[in-house]
Protein backbone atom coordinates (compact mmCIF):
# COMPACT_ATOMS: atom_id res chain seq x y z
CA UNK A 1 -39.57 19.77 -2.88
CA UNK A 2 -36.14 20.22 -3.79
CA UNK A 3 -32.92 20.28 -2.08
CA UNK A 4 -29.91 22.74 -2.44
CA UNK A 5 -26.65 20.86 -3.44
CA UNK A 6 -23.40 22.48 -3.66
CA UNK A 7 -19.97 21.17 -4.84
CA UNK A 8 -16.86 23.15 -3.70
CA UNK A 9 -12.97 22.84 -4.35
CA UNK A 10 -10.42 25.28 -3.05
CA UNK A 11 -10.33 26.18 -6.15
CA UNK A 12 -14.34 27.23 -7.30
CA UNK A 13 -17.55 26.56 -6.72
CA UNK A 14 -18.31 23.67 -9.18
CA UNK A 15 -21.93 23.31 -9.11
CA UNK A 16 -24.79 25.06 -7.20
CA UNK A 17 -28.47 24.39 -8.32
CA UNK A 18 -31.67 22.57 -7.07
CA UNK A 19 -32.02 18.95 -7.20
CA UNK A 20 -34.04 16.65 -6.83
CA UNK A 21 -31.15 13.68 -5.45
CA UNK A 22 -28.39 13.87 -4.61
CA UNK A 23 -26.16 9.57 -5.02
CA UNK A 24 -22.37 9.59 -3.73
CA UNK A 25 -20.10 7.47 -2.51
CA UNK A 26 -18.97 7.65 1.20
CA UNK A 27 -15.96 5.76 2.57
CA UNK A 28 -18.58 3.54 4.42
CA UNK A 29 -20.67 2.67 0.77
CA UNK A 30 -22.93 4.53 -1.87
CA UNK A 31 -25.67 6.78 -0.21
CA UNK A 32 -28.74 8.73 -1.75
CA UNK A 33 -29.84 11.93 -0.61
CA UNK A 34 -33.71 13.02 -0.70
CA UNK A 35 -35.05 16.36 0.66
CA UNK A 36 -35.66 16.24 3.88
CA UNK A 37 -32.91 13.98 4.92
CA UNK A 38 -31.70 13.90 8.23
CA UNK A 39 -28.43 16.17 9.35
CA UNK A 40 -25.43 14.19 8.33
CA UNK A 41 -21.28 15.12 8.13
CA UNK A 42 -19.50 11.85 6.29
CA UNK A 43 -15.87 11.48 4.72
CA UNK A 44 -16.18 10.89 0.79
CA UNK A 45 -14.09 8.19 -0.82
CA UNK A 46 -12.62 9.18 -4.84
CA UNK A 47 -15.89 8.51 -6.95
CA UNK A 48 -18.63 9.74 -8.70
CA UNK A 49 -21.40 12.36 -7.96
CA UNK A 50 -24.84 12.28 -9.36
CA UNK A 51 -27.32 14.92 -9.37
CA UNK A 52 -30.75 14.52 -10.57
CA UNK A 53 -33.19 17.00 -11.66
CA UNK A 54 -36.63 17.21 -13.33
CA UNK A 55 -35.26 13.82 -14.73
CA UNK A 56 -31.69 15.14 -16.08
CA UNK A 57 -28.70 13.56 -14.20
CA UNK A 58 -25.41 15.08 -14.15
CA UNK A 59 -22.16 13.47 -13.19
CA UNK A 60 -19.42 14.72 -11.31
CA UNK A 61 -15.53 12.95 -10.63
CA UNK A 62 -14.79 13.83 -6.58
CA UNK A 63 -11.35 12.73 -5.33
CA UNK A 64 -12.43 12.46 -1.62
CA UNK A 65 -13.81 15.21 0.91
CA UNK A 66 -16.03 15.66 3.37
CA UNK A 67 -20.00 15.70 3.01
CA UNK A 68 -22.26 17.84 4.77
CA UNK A 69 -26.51 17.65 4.89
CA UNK A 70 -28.59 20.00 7.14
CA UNK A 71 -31.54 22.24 6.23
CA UNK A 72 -32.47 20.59 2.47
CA UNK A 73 -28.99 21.30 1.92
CA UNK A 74 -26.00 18.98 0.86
CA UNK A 75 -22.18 20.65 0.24
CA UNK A 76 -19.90 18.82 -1.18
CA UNK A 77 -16.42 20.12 0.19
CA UNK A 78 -14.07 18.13 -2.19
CA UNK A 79 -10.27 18.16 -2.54
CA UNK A 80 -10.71 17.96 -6.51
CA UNK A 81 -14.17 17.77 -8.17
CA UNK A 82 -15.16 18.27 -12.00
CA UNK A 83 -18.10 18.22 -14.09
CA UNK A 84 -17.85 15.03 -16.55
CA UNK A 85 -17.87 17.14 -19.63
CA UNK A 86 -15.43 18.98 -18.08
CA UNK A 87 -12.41 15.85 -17.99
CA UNK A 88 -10.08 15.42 -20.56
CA UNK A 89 -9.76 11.73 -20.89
CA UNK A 90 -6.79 12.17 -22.55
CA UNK A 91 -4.77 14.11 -20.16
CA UNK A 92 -6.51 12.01 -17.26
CA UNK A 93 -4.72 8.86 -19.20
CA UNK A 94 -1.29 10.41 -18.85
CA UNK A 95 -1.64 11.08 -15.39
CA UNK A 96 -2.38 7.90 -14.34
CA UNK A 97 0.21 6.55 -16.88
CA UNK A 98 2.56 9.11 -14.90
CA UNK A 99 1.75 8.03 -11.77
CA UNK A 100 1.72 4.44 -12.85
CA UNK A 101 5.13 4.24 -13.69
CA UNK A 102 6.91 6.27 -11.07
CA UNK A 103 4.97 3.39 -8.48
CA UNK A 104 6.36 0.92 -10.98
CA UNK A 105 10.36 1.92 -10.48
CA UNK A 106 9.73 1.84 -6.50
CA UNK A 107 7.12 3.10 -4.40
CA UNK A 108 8.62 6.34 -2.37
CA UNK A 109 9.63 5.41 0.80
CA UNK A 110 8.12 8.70 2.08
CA UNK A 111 4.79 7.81 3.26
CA UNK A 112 3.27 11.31 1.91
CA UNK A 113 4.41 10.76 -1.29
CA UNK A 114 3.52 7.18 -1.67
CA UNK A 115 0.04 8.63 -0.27
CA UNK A 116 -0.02 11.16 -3.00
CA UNK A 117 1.09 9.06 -5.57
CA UNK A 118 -1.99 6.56 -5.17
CA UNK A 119 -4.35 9.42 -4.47
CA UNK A 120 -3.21 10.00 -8.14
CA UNK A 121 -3.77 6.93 -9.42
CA UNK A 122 -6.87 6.95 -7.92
CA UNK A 123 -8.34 10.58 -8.81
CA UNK A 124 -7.67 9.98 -12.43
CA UNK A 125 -9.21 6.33 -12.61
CA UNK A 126 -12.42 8.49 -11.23
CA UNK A 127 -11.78 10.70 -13.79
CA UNK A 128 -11.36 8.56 -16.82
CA UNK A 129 -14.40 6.67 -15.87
CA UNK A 130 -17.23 9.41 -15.10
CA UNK A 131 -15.59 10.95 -18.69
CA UNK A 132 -16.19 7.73 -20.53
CA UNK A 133 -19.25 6.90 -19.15
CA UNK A 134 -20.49 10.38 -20.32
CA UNK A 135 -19.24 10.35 -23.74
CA UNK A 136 -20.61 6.14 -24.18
CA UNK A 137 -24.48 8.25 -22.67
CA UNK A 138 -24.17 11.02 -26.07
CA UNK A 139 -25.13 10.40 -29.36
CA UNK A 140 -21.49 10.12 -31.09
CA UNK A 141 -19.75 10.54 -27.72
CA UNK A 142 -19.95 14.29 -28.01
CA UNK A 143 -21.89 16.19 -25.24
CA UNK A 144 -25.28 16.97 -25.38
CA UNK A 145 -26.05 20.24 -26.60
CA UNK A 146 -27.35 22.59 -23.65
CA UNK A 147 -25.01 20.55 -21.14
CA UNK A 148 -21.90 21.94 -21.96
């Protein structure tokens, strides 16, 4: 038995297939979700998504958003989500780099955009890690044909 899992932005739907797990992180820890799992609404914290099926895993980079599991089904309504051979590492480098500095010359004294600022810093260190860790998991750090 398999599970429906769904991962949504404002922006597009990111992923939609059957899996067989379903492993994120929730602002209370790292969870796992099996078919059949009980009906559950949870905050996410920035991190990664993996999905297993038939014994392929794919990753995902989530900056934060809300998880929802009822009926063999999880959706994953994130504020920014994308497939790891989807990142540029080097764009998610300057970003952080960006957002780096402009904390380094004086956090804002506007609480939004000192908020915004580290959920910056934060969405791209996601990013540059589930990236990374997918190109270190290919031969040559190029994807894997068939996964693109």
């Amino acid at each position: 038995m398999q599970l429906k899992c769904e991962i949504i932005t404002q922006e597009r739907l990111v992923y939609s297939e059957d899996v067989d797990i379903v492993m994120v992180r929730g602002v209370e820890g790292e969870m796992a979700i099996l078919p059949r799992h009980a009906p559950l609404i949870t905050p996410l914290d920035y991190g990664e998504v993996k999905v297993r099926r038939t014994g392929q895993e794919e990753s995902f980079a989530v900056g934060g958003g809300v998880l929802q599991v009822a009926n063999n089904r999880v959706r994953i309504l994130a504020e920014s989500a994308e497939q790891a051979e989807e990142i540029d590492l080097a764009r998610a480098e300057e970003a952080r780099r960006r957002a780096e500095k402009m904390m380094a010359e004086g956090a804002p004294e506007d609480p939004n955009a000192l908020a915004a600022l580290e959920a910056a810093i934060r969405r791209a260190d996601v990013r540059l890690k589930v990236g990374a860790k997918r190109r270190r998991n290919t031969p040559g750090g190029l994807p894997r044909s068939g996964q693109e």
